[in-house]
C-alpha atoms as a PDB file:
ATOM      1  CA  UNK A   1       9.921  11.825  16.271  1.00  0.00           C
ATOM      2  CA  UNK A   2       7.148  10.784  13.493  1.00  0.00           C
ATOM      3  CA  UNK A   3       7.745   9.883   9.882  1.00  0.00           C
ATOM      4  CA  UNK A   4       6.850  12.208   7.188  1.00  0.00           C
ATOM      5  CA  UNK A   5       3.376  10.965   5.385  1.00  0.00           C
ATOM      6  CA  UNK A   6       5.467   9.849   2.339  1.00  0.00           C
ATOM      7  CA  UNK A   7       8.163   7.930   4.638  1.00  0.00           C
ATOM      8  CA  UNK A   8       4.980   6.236   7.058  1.00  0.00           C
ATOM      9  CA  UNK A   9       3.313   5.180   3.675  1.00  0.00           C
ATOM     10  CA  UNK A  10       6.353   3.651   2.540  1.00  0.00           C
ATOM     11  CA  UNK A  11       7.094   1.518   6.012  1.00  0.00           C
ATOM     12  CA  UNK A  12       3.259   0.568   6.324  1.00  0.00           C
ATOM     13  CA  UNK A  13       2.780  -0.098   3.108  1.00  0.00           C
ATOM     14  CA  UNK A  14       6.107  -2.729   2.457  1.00  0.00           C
ATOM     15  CA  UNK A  15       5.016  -3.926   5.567  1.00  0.00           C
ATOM     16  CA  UNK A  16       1.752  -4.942   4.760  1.00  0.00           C
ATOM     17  CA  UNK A  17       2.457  -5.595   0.988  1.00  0.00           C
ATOM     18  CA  UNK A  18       4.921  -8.091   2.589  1.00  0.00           C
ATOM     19  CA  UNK A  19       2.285  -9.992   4.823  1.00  0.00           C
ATOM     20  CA  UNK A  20       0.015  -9.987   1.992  1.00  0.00           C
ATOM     21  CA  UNK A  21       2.131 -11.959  -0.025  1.00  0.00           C
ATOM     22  CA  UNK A  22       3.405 -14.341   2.352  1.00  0.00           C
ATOM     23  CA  UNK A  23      -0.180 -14.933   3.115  1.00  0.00           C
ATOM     24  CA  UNK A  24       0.262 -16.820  -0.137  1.00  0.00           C
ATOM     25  CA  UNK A  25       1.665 -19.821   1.821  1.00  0.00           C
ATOM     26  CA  UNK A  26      -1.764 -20.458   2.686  1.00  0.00           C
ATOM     27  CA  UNK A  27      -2.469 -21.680  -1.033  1.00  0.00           C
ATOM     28  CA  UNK A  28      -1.415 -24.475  -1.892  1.00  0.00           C
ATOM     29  CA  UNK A  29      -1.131 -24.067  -5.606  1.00  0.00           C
ATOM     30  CA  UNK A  30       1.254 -21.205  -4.739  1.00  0.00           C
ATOM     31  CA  UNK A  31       4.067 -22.778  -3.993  1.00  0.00           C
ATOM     32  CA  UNK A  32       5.847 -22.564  -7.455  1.00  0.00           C
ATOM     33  CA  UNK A  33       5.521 -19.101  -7.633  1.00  0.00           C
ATOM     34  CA  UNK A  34       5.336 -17.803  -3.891  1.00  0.00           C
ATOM     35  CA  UNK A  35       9.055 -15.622  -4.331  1.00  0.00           C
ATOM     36  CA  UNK A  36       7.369 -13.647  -7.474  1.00  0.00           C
ATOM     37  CA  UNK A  37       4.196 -13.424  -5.631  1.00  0.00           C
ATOM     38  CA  UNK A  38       5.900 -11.802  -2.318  1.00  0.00           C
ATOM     39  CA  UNK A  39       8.027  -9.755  -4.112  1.00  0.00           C
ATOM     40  CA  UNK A  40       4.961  -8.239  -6.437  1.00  0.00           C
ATOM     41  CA  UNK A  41       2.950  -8.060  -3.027  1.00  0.00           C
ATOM     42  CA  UNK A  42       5.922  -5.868  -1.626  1.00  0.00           C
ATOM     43  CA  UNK A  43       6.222  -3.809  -4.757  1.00  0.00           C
ATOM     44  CA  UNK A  44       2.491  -3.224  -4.577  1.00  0.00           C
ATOM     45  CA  UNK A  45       3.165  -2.156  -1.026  1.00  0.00           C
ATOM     46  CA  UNK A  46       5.738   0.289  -0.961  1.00  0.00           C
ATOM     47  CA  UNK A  47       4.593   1.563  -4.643  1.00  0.00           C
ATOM     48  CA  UNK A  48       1.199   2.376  -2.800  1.00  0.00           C
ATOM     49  CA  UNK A  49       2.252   3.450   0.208  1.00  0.00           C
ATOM     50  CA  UNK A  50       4.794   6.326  -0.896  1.00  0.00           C
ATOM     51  CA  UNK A  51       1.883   7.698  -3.302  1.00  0.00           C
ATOM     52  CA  UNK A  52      -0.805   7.227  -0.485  1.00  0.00           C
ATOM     53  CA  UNK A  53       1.414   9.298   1.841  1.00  0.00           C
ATOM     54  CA  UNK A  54       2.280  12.392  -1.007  1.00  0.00           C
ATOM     55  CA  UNK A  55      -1.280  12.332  -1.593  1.00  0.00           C
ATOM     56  CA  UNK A  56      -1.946  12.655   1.886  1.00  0.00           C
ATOM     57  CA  UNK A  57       0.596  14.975   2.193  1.00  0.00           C
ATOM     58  CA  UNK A  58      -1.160  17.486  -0.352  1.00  0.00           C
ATOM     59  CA  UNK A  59      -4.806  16.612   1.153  1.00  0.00           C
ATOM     60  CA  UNK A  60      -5.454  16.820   5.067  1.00  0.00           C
ATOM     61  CA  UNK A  61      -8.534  15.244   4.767  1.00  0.00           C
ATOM     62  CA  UNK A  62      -9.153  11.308   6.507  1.00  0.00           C
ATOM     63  CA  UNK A  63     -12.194  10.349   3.450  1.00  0.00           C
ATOM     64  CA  UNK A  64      -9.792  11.306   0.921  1.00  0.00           C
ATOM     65  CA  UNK A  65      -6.654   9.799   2.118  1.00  0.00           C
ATOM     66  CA  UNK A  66      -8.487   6.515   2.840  1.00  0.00           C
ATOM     67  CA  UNK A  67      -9.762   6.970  -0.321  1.00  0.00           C
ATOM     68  CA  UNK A  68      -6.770   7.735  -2.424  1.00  0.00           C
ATOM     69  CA  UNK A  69      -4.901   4.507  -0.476  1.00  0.00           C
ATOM     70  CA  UNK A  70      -7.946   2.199  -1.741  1.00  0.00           C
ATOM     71  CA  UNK A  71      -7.758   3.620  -5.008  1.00  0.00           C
ATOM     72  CA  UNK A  72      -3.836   3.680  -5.762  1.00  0.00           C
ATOM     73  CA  UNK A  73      -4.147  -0.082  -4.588  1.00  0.00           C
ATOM     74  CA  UNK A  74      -6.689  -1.374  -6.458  1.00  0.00           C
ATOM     75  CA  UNK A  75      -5.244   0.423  -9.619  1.00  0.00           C
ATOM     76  CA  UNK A  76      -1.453  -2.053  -8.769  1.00  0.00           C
ATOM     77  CA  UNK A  77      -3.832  -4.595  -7.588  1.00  0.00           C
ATOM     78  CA  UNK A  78      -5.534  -4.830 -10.867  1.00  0.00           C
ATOM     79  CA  UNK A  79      -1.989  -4.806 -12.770  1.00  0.00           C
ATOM     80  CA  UNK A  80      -0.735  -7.799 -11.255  1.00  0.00           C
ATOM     81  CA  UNK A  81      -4.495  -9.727 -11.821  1.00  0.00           C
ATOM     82  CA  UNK A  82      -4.075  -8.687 -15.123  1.00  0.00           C
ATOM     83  CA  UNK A  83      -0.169 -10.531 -15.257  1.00  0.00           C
ATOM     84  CA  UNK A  84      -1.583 -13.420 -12.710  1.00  0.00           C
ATOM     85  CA  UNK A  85      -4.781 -13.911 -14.614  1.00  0.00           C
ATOM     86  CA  UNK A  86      -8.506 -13.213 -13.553  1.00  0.00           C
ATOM     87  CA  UNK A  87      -8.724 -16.506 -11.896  1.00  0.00           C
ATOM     88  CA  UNK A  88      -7.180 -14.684  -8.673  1.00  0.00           C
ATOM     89  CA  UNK A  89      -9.243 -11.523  -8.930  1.00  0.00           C
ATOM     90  CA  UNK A  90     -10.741 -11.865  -5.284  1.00  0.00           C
ATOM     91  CA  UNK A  91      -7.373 -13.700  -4.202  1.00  0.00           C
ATOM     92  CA  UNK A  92      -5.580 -10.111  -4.976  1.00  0.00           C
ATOM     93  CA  UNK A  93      -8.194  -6.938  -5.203  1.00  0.00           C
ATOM     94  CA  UNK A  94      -9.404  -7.093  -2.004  1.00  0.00           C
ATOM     95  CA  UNK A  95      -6.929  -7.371   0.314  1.00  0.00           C
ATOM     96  CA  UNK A  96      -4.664  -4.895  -2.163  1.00  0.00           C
ATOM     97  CA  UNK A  97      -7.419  -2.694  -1.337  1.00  0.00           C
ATOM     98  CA  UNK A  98      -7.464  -3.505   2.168  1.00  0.00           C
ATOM     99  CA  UNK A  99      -4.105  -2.338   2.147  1.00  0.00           C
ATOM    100  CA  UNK A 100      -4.833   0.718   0.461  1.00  0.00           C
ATOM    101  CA  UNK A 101      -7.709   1.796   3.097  1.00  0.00           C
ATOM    102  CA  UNK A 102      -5.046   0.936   6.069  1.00  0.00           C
ATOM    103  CA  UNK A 103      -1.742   3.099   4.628  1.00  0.00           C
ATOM    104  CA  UNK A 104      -4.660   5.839   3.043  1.00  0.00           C
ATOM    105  CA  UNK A 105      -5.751   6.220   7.461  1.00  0.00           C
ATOM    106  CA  UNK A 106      -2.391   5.732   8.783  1.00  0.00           C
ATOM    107  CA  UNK A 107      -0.625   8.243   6.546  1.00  0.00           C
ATOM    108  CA  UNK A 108      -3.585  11.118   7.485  1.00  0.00           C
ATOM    109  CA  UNK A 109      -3.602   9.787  11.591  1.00  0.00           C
ATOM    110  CA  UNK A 110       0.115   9.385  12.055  1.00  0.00           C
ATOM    111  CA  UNK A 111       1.921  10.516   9.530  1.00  0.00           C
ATOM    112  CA  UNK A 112       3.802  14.063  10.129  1.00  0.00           C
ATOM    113  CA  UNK A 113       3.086  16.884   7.723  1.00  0.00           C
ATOM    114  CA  UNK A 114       6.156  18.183   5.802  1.00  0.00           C
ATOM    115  CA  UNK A 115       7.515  21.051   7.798  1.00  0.00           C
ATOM    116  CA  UNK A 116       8.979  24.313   5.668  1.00  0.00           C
ATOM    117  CA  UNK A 117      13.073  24.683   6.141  1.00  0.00           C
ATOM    118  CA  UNK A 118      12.216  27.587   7.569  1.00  0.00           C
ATOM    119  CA  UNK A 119      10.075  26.492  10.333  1.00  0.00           C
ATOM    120  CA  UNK A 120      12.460  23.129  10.542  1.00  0.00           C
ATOM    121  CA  UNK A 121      15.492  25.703  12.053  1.00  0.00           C
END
């Protein structure tokens, strides 16, 4: 059984929102702030994800669903540069939209189309 579009977005996305911001640990200067950079990471994630996968839901089209991913993340990417300051721009846009591109194929490859209640019974 596959996840709906909407449900694979969410799981791929938290997952890889979550790796992104433990990747933190790898900076040093970090440290004081690593549980609101996770949790922001996470929320960027799942936020991201779930729209990637509606959008890909509506769409059936690999170009736009990558597309849509990179753009929804960079959009939340560019909210939390703008709260973490523009020192960090290349820290945070381009693996946000990294993450983007990854939930954008992974919702069109994977994810199940929503089926009708009809055709469900």
């Amino acid at each position: 059984m596959s996840l709906t579009k909407p449900m694979l977005g969410l799981a791929v996305g938290g997952v890889l929102g979550l790796l992104d911001g433990l990747s933190g640990f790898f900076e040093p200067s970090l440290a004081a702030v690593m549980t609101s950079v996770i949790t922001f990471s996470l929320l960027k994630g799942l936020v991201a994800g779930i729209v990637t996968g509606y959008v890909s839901q509506r769409v059936h089209s690999m170009l736009v669903g990558i597309l849509a991913g990179t753009g929804i993340a960079a959009v939340l990417s560019l909210l939390v540069i703008l709260k973490a300051g523009m020192a960090l721009f290349w820290d945070i846009l381009p693996p946000g939209m990294l993450l983007g591109a990854i939930v954008g194929f992974a919702t069109q490859r994977f994810g199940r189309a929503k089926q009708s209640a009809i055709a469900a019974q």
